[in-house]
N, C-alpha and C. Protein backbone atom coordinates (compact mmCIF):
# COMPACT_ATOMS: atom_id res chain seq x y z
N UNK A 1 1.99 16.43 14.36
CA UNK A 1 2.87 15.79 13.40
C UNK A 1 2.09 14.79 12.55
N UNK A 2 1.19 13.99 13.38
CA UNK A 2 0.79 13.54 12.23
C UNK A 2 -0.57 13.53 11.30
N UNK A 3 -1.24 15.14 11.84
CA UNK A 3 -1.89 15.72 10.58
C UNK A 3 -0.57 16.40 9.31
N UNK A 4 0.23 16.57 9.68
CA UNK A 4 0.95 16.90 8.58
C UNK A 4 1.32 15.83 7.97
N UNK A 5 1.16 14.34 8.28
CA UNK A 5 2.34 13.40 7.70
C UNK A 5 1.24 12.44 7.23
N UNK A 6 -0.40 13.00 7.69
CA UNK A 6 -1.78 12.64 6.62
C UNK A 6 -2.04 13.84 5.27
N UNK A 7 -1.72 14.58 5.71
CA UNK A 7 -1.84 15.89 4.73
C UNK A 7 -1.20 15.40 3.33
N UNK A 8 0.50 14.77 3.94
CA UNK A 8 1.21 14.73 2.37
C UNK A 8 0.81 13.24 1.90
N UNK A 9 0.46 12.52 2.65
CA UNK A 9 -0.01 10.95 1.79
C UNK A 9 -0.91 10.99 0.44
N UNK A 10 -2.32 11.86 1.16
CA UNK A 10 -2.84 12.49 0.26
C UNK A 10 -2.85 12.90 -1.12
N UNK A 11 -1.24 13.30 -1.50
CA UNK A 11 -0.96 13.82 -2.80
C UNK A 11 0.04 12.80 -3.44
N UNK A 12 0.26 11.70 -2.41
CA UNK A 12 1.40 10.85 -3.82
C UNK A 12 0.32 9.87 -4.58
N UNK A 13 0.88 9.69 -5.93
CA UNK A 13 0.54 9.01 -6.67
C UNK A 13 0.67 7.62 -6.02
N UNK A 14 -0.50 6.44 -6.25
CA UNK A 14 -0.80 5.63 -5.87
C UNK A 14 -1.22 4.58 -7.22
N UNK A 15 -0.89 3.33 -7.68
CA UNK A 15 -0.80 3.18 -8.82
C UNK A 15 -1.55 1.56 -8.34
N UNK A 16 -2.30 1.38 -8.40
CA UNK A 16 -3.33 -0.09 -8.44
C UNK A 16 -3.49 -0.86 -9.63
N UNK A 17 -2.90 -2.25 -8.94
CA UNK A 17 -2.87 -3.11 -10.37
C UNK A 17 -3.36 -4.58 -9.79
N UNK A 18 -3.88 -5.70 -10.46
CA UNK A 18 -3.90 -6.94 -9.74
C UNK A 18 -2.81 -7.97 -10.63
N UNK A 19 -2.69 -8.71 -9.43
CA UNK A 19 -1.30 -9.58 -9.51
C UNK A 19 -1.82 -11.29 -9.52
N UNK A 20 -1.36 -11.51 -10.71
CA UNK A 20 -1.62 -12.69 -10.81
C UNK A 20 -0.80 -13.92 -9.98
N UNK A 21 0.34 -13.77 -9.62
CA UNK A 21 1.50 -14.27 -9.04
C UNK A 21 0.92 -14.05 -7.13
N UNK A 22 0.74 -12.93 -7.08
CA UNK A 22 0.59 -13.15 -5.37
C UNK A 22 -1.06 -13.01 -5.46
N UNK A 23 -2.10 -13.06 -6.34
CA UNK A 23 -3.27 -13.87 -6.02
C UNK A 23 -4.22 -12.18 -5.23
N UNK A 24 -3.49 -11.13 -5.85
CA UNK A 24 -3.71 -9.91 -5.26
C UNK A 24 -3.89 -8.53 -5.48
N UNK A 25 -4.16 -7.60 -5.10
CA UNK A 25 -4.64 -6.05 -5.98
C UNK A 25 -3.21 -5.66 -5.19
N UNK A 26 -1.92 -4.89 -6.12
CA UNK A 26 -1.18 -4.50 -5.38
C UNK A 26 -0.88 -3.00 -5.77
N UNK A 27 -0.43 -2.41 -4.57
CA UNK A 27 -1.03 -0.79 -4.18
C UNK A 27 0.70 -0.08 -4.33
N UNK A 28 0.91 0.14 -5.55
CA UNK A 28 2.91 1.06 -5.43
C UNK A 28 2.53 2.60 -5.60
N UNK A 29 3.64 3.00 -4.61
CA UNK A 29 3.56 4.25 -4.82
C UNK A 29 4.74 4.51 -5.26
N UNK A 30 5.59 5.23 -6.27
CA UNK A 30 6.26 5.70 -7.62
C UNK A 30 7.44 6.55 -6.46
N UNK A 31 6.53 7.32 -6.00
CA UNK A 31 7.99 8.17 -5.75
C UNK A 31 8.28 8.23 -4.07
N UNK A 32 8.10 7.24 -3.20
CA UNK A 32 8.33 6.15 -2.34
C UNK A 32 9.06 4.85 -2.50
N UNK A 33 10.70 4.89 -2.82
CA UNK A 33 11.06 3.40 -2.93
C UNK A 33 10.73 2.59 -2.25
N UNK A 34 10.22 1.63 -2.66
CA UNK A 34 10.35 0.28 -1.56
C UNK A 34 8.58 0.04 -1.10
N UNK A 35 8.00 1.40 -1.36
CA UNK A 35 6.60 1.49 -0.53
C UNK A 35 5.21 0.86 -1.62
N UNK A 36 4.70 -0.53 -0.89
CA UNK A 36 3.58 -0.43 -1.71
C UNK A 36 2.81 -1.81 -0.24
N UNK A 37 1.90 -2.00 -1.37
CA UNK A 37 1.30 -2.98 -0.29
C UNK A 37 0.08 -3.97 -0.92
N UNK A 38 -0.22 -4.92 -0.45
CA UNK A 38 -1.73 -5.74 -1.84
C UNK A 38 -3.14 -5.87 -0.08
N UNK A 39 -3.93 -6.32 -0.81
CA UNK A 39 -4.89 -6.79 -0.48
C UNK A 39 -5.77 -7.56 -1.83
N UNK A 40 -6.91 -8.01 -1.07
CA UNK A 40 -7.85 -8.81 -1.69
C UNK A 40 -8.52 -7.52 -2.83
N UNK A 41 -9.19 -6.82 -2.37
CA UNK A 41 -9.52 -5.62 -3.19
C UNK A 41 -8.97 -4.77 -3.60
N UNK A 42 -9.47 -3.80 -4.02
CA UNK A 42 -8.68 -2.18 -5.03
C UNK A 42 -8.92 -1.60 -3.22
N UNK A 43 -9.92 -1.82 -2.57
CA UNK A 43 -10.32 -0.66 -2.03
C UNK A 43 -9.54 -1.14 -0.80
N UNK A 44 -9.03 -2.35 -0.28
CA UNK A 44 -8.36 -2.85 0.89
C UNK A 44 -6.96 -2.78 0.48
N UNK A 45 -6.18 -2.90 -0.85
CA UNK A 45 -4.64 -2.78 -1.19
C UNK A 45 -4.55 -1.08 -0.74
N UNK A 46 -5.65 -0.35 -1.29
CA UNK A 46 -5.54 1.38 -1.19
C UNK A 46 -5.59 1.39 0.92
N UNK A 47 -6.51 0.75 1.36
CA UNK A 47 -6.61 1.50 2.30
C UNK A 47 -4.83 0.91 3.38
N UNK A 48 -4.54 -0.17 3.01
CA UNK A 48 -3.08 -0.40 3.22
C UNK A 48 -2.18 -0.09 2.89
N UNK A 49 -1.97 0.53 1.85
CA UNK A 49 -0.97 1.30 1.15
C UNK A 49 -1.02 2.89 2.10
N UNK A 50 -1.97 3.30 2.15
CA UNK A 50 -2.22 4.73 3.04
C UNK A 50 -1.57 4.41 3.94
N UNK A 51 -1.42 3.79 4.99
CA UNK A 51 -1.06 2.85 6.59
C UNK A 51 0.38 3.04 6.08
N UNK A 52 1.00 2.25 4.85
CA UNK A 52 2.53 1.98 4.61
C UNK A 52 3.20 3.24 4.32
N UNK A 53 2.56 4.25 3.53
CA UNK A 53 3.16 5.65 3.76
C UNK A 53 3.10 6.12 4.60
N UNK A 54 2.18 6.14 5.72
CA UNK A 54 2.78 6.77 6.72
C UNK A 54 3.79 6.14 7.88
N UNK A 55 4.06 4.92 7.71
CA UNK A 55 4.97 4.59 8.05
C UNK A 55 6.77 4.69 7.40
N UNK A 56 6.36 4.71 6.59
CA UNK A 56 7.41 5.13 5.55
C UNK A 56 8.04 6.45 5.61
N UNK A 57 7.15 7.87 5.79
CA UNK A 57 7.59 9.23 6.37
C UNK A 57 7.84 8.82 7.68
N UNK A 58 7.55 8.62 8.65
CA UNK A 58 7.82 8.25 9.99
C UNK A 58 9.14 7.69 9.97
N UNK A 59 9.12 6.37 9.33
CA UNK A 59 10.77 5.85 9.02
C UNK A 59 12.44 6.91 8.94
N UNK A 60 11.61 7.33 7.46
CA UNK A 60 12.20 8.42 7.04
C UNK A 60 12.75 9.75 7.76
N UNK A 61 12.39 9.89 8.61
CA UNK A 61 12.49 11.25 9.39
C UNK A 61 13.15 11.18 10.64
N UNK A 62 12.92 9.37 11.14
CA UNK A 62 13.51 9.07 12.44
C UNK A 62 15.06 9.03 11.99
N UNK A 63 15.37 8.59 10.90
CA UNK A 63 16.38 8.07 10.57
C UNK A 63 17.10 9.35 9.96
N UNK A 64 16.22 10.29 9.37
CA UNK A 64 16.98 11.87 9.30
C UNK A 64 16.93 11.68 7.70
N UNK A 65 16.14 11.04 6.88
CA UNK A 65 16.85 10.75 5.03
C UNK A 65 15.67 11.94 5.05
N UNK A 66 15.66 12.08 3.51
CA UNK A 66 14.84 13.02 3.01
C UNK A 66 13.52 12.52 2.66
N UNK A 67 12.55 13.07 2.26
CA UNK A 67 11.20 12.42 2.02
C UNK A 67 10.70 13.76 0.56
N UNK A 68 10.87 12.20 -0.55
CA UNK A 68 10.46 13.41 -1.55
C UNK A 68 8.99 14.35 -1.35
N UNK A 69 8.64 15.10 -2.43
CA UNK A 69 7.67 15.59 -2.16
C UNK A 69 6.42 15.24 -3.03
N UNK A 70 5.60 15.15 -2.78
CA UNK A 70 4.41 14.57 -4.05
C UNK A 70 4.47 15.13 -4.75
């Protein structure tokens, strides 16, 4: 289960920006409500944002909602 639920992280759009307000690189993913995440870097907001989608399908699935598709 969860090579399949690394497989689809893989393909969502991931959109990196820095934030002047929280002092941070923050990591949204578009077609994941709710899902994003910051760090100090591009390359530490990305590698946390990966971590929050797969918690996010996990969420998603326990709870029975749908999980769009990338």
């Amino acid at each position: 289960m969860v090579c399949s639920v690394m497989k689809m992280t893989n393909r969502y759009e991931i959109i990196l920006y820095w934030s002047e307000i929280d002092d941070a690189v923050i990591a949204k993913v578009p077609e994941l409500p709710g899902c994003m995440a910051e760090g100090k870097t591009y390359q530490e907001a990305l590698s946390q944002v990966e971590v929050i989608i797969s918690e996010w399908i996990e969420t998603a699935q326990e709870l029975g909602r749908s999980i769009p598709q990338p």
